[in-house]
Protein backbone atom coordinates (compact mmCIF):
# COMPACT_ATOMS: atom_id res chain seq x y z
CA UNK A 1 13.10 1.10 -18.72
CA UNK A 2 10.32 2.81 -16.68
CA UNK A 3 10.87 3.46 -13.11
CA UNK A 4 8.81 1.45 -10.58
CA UNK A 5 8.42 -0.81 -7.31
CA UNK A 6 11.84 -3.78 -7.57
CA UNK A 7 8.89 -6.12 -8.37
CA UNK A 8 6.21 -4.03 -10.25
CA UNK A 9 3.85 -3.59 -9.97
CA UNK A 10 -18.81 5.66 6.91
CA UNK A 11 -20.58 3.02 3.96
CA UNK A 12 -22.57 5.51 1.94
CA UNK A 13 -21.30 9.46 2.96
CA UNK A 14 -19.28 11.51 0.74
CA UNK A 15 -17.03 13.04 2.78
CA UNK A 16 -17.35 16.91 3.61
CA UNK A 17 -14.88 20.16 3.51
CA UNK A 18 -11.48 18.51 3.81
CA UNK A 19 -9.98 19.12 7.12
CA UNK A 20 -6.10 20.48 7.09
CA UNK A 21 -3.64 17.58 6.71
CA UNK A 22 -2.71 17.91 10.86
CA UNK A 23 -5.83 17.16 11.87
CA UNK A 24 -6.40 14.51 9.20
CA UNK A 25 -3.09 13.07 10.29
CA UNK A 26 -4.42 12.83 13.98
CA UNK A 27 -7.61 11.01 12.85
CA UNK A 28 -5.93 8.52 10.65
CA UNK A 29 -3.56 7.85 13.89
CA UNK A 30 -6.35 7.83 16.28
CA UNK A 31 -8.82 5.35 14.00
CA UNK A 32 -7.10 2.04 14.81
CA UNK A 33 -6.55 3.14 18.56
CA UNK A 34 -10.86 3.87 19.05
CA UNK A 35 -11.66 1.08 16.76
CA UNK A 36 -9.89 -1.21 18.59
CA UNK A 37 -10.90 -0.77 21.92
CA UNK A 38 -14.51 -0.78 20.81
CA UNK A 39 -13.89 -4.69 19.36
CA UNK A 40 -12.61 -5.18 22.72
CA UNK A 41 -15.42 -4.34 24.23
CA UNK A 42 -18.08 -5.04 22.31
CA UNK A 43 -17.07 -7.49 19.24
CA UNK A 44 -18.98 -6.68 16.21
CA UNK A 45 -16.55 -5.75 13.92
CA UNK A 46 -18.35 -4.31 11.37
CA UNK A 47 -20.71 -2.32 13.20
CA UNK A 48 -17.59 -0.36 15.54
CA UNK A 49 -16.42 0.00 12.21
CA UNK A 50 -18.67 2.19 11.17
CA UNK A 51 -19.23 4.02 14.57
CA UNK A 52 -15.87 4.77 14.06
CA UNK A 53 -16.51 6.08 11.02
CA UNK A 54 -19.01 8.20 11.89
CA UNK A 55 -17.07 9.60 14.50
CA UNK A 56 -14.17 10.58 12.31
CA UNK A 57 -16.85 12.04 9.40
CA UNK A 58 -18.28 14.23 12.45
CA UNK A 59 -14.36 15.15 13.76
CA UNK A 60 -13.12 15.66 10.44
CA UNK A 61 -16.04 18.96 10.28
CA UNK A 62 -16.10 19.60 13.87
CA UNK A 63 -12.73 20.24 14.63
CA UNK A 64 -11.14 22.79 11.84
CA UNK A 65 -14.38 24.63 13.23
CA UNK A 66 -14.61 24.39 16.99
CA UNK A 67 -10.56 23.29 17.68
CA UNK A 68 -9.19 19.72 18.64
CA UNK A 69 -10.30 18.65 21.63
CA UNK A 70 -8.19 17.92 25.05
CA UNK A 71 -8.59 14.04 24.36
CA UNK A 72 -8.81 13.63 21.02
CA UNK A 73 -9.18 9.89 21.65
CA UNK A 74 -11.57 9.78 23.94
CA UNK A 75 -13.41 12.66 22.10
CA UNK A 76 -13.81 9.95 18.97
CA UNK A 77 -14.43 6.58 21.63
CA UNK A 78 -17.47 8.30 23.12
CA UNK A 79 -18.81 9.72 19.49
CA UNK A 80 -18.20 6.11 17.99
CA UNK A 81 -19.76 4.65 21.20
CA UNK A 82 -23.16 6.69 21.37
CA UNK A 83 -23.54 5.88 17.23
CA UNK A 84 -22.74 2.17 18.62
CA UNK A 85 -25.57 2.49 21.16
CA UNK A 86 -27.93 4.23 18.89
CA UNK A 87 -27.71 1.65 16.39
CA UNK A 88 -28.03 -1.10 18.82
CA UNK A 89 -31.01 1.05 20.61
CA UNK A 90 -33.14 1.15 16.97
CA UNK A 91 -32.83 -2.73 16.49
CA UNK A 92 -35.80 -4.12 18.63
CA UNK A 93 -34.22 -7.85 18.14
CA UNK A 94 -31.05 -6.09 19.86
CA UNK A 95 -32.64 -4.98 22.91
CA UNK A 96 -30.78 -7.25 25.87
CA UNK A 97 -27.08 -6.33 23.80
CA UNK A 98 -28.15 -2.30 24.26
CA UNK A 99 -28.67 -2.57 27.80
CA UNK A 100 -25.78 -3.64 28.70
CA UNK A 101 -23.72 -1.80 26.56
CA UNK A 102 -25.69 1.15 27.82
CA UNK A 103 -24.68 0.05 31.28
CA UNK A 104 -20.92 -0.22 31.08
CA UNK A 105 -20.75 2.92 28.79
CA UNK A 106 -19.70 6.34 29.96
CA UNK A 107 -21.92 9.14 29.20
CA UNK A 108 -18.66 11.48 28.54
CA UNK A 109 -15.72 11.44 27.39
CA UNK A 110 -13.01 9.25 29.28
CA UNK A 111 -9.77 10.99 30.63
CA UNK A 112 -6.94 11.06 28.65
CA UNK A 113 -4.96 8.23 30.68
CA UNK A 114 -8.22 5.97 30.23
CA UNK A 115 -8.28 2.73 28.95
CA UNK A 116 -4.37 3.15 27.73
CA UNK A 117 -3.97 -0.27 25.80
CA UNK A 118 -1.00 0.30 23.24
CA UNK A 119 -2.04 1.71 20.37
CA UNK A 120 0.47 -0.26 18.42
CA UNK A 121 -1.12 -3.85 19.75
CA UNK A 122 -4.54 -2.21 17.90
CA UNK A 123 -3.23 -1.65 15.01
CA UNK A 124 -1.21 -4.91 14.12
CA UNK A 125 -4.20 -6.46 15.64
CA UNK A 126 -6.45 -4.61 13.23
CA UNK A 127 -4.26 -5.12 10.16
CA UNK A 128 -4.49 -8.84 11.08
CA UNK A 129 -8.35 -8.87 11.14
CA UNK A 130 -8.33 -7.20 7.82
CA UNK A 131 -5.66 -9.39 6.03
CA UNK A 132 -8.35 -12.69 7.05
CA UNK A 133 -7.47 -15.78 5.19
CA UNK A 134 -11.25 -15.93 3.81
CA UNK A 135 -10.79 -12.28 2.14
CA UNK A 136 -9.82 -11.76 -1.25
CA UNK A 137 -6.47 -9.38 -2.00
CA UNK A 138 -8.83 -6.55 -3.03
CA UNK A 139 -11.01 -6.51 -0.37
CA UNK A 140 -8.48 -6.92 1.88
CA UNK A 141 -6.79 -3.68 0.43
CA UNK A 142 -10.13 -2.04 0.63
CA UNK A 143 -11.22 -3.21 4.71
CA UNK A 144 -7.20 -2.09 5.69
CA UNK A 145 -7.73 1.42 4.25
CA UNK A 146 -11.04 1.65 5.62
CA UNK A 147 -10.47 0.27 9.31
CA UNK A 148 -7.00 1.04 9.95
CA UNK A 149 -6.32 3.67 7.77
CA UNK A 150 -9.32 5.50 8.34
CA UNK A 151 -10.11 6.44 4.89
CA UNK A 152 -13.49 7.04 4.34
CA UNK A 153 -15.51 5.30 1.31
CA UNK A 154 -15.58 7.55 -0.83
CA UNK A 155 -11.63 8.16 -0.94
CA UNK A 156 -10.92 4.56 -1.56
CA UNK A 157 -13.61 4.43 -4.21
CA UNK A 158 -11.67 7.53 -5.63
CA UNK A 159 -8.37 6.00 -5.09
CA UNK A 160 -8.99 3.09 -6.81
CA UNK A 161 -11.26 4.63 -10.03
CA UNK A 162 -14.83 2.79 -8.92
CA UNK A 163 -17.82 3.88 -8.24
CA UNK A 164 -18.49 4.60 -4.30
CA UNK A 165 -21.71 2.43 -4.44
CA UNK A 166 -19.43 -0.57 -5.67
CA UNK A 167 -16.40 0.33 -3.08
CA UNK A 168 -19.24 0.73 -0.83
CA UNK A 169 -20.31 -2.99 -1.40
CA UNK A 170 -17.05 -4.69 -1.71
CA UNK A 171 -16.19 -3.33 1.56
CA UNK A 172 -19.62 -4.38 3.20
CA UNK A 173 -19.02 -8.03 1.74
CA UNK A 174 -15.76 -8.13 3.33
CA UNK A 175 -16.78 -7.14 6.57
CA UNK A 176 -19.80 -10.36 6.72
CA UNK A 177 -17.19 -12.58 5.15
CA UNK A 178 -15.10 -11.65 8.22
CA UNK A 179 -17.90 -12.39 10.67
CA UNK A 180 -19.10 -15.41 9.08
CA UNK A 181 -14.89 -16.64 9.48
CA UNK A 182 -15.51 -16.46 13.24
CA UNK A 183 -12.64 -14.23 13.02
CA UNK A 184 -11.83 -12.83 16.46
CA UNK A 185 -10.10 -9.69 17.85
CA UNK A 186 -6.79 -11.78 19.13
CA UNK A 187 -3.76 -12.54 18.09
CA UNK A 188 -4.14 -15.64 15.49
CA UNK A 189 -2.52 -18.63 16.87
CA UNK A 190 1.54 -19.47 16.22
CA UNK A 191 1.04 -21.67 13.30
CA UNK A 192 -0.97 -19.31 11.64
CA UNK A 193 0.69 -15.83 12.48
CA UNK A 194 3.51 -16.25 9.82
CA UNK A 195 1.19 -16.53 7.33
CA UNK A 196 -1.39 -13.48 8.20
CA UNK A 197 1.85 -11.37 8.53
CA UNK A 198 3.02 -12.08 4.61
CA UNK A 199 -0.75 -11.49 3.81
CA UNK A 200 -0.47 -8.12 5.71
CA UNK A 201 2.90 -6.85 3.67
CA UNK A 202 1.46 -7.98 0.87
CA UNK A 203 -1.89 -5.47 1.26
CA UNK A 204 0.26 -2.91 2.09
CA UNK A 205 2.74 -3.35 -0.66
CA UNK A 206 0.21 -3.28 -3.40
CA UNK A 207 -1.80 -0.15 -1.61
CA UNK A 208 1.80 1.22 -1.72
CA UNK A 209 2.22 0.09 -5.59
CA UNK A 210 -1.09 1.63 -6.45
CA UNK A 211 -0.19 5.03 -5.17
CA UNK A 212 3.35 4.73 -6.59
CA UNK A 213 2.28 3.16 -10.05
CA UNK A 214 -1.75 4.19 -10.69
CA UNK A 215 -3.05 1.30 -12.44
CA UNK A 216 -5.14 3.32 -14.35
CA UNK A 217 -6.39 6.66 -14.86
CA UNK A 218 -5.07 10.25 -16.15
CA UNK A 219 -2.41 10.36 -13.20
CA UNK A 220 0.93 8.92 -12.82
CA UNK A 221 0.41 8.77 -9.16
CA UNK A 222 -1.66 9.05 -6.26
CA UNK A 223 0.33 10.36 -3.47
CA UNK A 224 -2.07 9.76 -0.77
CA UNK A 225 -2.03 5.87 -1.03
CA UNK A 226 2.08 5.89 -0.82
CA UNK A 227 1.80 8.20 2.44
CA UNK A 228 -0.67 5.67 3.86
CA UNK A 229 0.98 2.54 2.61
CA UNK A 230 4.16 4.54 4.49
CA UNK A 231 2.80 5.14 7.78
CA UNK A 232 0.99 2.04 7.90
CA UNK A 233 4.36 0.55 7.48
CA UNK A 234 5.71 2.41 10.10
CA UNK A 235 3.06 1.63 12.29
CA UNK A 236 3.48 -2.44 11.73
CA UNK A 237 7.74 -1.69 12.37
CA UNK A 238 6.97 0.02 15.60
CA UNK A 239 4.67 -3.52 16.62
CA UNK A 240 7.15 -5.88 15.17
CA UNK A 241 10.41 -3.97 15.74
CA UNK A 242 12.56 -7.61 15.68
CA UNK A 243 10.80 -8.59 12.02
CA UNK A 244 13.51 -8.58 9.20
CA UNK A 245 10.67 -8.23 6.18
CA UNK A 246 8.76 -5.32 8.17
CA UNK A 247 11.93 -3.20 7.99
CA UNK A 248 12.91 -4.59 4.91
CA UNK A 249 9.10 -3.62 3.01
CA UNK A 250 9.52 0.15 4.95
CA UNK A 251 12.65 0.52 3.78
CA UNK A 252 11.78 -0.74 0.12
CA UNK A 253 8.84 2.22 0.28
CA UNK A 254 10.79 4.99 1.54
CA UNK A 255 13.71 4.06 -1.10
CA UNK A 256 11.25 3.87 -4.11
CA UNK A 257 8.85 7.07 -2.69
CA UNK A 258 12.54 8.92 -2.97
CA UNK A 259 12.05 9.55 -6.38
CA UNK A 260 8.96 10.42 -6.67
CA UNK A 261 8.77 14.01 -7.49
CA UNK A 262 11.63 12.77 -10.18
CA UNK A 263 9.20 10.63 -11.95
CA UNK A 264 6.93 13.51 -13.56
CA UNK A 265 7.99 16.09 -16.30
CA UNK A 266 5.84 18.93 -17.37
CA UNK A 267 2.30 18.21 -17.46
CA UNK A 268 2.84 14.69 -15.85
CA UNK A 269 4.58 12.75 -18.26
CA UNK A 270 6.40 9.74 -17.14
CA UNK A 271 10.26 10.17 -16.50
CA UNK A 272 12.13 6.94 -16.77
CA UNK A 273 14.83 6.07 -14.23
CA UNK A 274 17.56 6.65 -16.49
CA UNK A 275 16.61 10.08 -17.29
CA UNK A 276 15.50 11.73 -13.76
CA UNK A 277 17.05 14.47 -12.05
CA UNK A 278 18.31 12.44 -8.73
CA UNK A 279 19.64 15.79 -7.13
CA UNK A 280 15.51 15.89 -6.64
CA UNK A 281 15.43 12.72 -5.31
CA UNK A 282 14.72 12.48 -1.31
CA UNK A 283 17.90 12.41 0.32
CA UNK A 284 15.97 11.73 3.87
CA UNK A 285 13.97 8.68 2.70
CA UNK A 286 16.95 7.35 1.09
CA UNK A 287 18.91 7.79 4.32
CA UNK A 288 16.52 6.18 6.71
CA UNK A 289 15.40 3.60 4.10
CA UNK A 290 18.94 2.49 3.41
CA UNK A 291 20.12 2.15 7.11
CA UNK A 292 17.02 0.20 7.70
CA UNK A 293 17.73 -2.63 5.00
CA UNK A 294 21.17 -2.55 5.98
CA UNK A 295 20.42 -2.90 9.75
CA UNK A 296 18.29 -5.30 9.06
CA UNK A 297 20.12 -7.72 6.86
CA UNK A 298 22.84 -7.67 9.35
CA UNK A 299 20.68 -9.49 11.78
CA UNK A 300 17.57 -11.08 9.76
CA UNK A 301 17.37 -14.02 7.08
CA UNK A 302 17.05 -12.56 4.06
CA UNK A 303 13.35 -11.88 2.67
CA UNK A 304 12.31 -10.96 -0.30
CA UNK A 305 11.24 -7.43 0.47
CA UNK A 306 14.49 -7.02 1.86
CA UNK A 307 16.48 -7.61 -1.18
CA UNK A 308 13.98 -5.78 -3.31
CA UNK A 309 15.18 -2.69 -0.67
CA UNK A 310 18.38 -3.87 -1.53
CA UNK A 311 18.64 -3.38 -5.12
CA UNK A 312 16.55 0.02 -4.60
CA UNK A 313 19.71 1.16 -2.22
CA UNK A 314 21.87 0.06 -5.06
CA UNK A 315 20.22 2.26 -7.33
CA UNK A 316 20.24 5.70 -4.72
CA UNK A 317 23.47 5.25 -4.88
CA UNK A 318 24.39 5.81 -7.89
CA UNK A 319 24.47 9.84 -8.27
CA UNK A 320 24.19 9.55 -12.10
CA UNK A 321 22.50 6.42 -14.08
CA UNK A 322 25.87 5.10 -16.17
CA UNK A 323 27.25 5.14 -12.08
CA UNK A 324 24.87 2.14 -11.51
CA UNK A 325 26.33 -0.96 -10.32
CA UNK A 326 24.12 -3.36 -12.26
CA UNK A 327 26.41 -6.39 -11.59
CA UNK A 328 25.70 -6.07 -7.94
CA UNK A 329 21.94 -5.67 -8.70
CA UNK A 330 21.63 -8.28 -10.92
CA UNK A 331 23.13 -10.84 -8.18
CA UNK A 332 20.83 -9.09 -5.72
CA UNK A 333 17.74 -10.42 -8.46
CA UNK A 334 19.06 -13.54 -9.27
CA UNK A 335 19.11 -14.26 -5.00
CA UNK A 336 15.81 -12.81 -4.99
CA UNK A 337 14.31 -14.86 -7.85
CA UNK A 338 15.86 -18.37 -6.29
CA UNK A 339 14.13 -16.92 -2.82
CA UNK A 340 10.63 -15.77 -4.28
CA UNK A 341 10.41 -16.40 -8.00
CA UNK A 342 7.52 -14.76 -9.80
CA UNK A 343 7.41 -13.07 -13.30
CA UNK A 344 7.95 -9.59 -12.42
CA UNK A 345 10.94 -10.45 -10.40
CA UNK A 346 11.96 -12.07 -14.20
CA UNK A 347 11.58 -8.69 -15.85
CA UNK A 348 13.37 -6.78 -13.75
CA UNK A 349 16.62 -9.50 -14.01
CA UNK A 350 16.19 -9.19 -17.57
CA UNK A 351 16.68 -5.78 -17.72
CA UNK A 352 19.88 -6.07 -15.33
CA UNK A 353 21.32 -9.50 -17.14
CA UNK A 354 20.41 -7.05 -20.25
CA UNK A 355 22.83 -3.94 -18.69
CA UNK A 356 25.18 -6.33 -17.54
CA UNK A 357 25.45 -9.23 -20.28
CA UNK A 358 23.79 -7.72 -23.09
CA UNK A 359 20.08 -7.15 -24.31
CA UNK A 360 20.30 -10.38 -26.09
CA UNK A 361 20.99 -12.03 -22.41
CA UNK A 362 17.96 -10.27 -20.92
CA UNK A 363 15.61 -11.42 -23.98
CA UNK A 364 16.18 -15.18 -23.17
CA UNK A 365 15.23 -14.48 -19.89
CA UNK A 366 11.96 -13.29 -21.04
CA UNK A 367 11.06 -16.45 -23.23
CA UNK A 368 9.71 -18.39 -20.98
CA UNK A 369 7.22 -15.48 -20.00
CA UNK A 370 5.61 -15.74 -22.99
CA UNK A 371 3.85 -19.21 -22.00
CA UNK A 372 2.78 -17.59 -18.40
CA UNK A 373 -0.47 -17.32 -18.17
CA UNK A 374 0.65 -14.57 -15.13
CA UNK A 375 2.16 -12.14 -17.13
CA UNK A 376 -0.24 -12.83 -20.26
CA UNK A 377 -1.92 -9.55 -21.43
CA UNK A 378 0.01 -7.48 -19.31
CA UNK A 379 2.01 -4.38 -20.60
CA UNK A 380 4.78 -4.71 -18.71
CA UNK A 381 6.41 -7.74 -20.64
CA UNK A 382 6.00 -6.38 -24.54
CA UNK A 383 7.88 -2.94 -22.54
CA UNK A 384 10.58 -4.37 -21.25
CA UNK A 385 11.13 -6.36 -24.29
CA UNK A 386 11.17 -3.83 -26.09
CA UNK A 387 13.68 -2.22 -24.14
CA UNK A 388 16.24 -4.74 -24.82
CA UNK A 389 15.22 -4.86 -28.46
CA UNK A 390 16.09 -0.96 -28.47
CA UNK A 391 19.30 -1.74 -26.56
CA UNK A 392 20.20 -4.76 -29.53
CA UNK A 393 19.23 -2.17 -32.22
CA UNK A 394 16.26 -3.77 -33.60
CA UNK A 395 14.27 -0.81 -34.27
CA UNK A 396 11.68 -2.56 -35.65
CA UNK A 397 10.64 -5.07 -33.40
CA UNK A 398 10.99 -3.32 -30.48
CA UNK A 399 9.00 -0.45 -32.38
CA UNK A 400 6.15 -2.73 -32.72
CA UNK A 401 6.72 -4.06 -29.17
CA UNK A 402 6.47 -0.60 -27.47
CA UNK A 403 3.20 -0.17 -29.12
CA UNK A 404 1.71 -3.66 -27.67
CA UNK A 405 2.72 -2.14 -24.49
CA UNK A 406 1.01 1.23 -25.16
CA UNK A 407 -2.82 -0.97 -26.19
CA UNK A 408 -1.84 -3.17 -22.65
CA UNK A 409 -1.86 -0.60 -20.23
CA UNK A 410 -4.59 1.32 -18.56
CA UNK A 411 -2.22 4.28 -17.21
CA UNK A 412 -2.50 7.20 -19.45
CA UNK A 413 0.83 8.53 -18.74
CA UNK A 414 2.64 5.16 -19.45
CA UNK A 415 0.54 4.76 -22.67
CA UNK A 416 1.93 8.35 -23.39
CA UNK A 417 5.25 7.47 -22.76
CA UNK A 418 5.10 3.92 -24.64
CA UNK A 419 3.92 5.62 -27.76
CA UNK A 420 6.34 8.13 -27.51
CA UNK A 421 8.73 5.72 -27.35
CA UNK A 422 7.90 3.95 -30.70
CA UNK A 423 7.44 7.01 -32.12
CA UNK A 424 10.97 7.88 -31.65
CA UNK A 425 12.34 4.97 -33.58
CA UNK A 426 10.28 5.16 -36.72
């Protein structure tokens, strides 16, 4: 069994010297807070989106040079607003809109105690423009990295193994799908708000899976998608402070990003759960991600990324892998699949009714899998299966079964690991 996630699984410039990670850690901060208080003022999403970006590209060389500025903020809100006003001054069509931007605009850079709206309100705001009902998961991913995470295009393109011209694209696409919505810079109205939020968890869970899990590619991970997935999480928790599933999905990253540096083995070959070293497992992230699911299930109805924290706390606790308490984790799954069924939630209570019951228990669970059109082609059913098979001491089978898993996956070091795993049982 490989280790994973409880369930798993400016347009145009290529970005210059990298600046040190605490000034890139103050832009990423700062881009939700300038970005949203130029939609405030001005609408046009997707043109203060990439004034903002601008302003970061300029900050991100500026800076390392020439020192942070006093107001940081309002250093990036007047760069973002003069590129807003330039490109409103070129478009002759535009010409009423300039003036009175150019009117209510300051010509420097506001105080530091200007215009103090919460920063938090921005960014769930934000995150909710992003997550739009008429946006498609991927392009959702790719507008909340962009606008709220302040990655430029060129890293997501990067991140997620396409070319910039076609991140570029997908990104421009999403941002005139989101205008042609209507969608406004507002809170969405009660009966809708429930629904946006689940959208939002869900972008940041599978940003978070994607750095955790690479999809494909030479690299087992990409640990600057987990550290944004992280603090976007943290930022959504500090907006919704009361919401059971935002604690419950923060807790759920920092309890699975514990074992990261556990996962690799010389030159970057997968380490299954079973066989890590957990004295290098996180002890901090497993701290703070285990007192939030427990806080949080103590007041909160039980969601789904809750239990999935859940079962990830059962596993940090276990100081050695035959410690596990897989009868407590497989009633945490079978809770979890009667709350939120889906067929990865199926293969990871096959592999605990297999540890508990027996691999021939876990292999019935997988049957009716093999009709789902959902987990059809996907590597991570003939793997687990042939796990159990292993585990029933059918060489053979499961032999054959970890190679189908190797041809299904697009992850070098999992196809690395896969064959070495059938190799072992010829």
């Amino acid at each position: 069994m490989t280790d994973g996630p409880a369930t798993g699984a400016g347009a145009g410039h290529t970005a210059g010297p990298r600046p040190g990670p605490g000034v890139e850690d103050l832009l990423r901060s700062l881009a939700p807070q300038v970005l949203g208080t130029l939609v405030r003022r001005h609408g046009a999403f997707d043109a203060c989106e990439d004034a903002v970006q601008e302003a970061l590209l300029a900050a991100s060389v500026q800076w390392p040079a020439d020192g942070v500025p006093e107001s940081p903020r309002g250093w990036l809100l007047t760069a973002a607003s003069r590129r807003l006003i330039d490109e409103w001054r070129s478009e002759r069509a535009r010409r009423d809109r300039e003036a009175a931007v150019a009117v209510r605009e300051p010509a420097a850079a506001p105080e530091p105690d200007d215009d103090r709206t919460a920063d938090r309100d921005d960014t769930l705001r934000l995150l909710l423009l992003c997550c739009h009902p008429a946006l498609s998961a991927p392009s959702q991913v790719a507008l909340t990295l962009r606008a709220v995470g302040g990655l430029t295009t060129a890293q997501i393109a990067r991140a997620f193994l396409v070319p910039e011209t076609t991140m570029g694209q997908r990104i421009s696409r999403a941002k005139q799908r989101v205008k042609a919505a209507g969608a406004r810079f507002e809170m969405p109205p009660p009966d809708e708000r429930a629904e946006r939020l689940r959208a939002v968890l869900h972008v940041l869970y599978l940003v978070f899976n994607e750095g955790y899990t690479a999809s494909s590619g030479p690299d087992l991970q990409r640990g600057d998608l987990t550290a944004e997935a992280i603090r976007l999480a943290r930022a959504l928790r500090a907006a919704l402070p009361d919401d059971g599933e935002v604690a419950g999905l923060l807790a759920l990253m920092l309890l699975i990003d514990a074992r990261r540096v556990a996962r690799t083995g010389p030159g970057g070959a997968l380490v299954p759960l079973a066989d890590q070293d957990r004295s290098r497992w996180n002890r901090a992230e497993i701290d703070e991600g285990t007192e939030l699911v427990t806080a949080a299930l103590t007041w909160s109805e039980p969601g789904p990324y809750q239990l999935q924290a859940a079962i990830a706390a059962v596993h940090a606790e276990a100081r050695r892998a035959e410690d596990t308490d897989w009868p407590q984790i497989l009633a945490l799954y079978r809770v979890l699949a009667h709350l939120a069924p889906n067929p990865m939630v199926t293969l990871n209570q096959a592999v605990a009714a297999g540890m508990v019951h027996g691999p021939r228990a876990g292999l019935d669970l997988l049957r009716p899998l093999e009709d789902d059109d959902r987990t059809a082609g996907h590597h991570r059913l003939p793997a687990v299966r042939a796990h159990l098979l292993e585990m029933a001491g059918d060489t053979g089978a499961a032999r054959e079964a970890y190679r189908l898993a190797a041809r299904l996956t697009t992850s070098l070091p999992e196809q690395r690991y896969l064959e070495t795993r059938a190799a072992r049982l010829r």
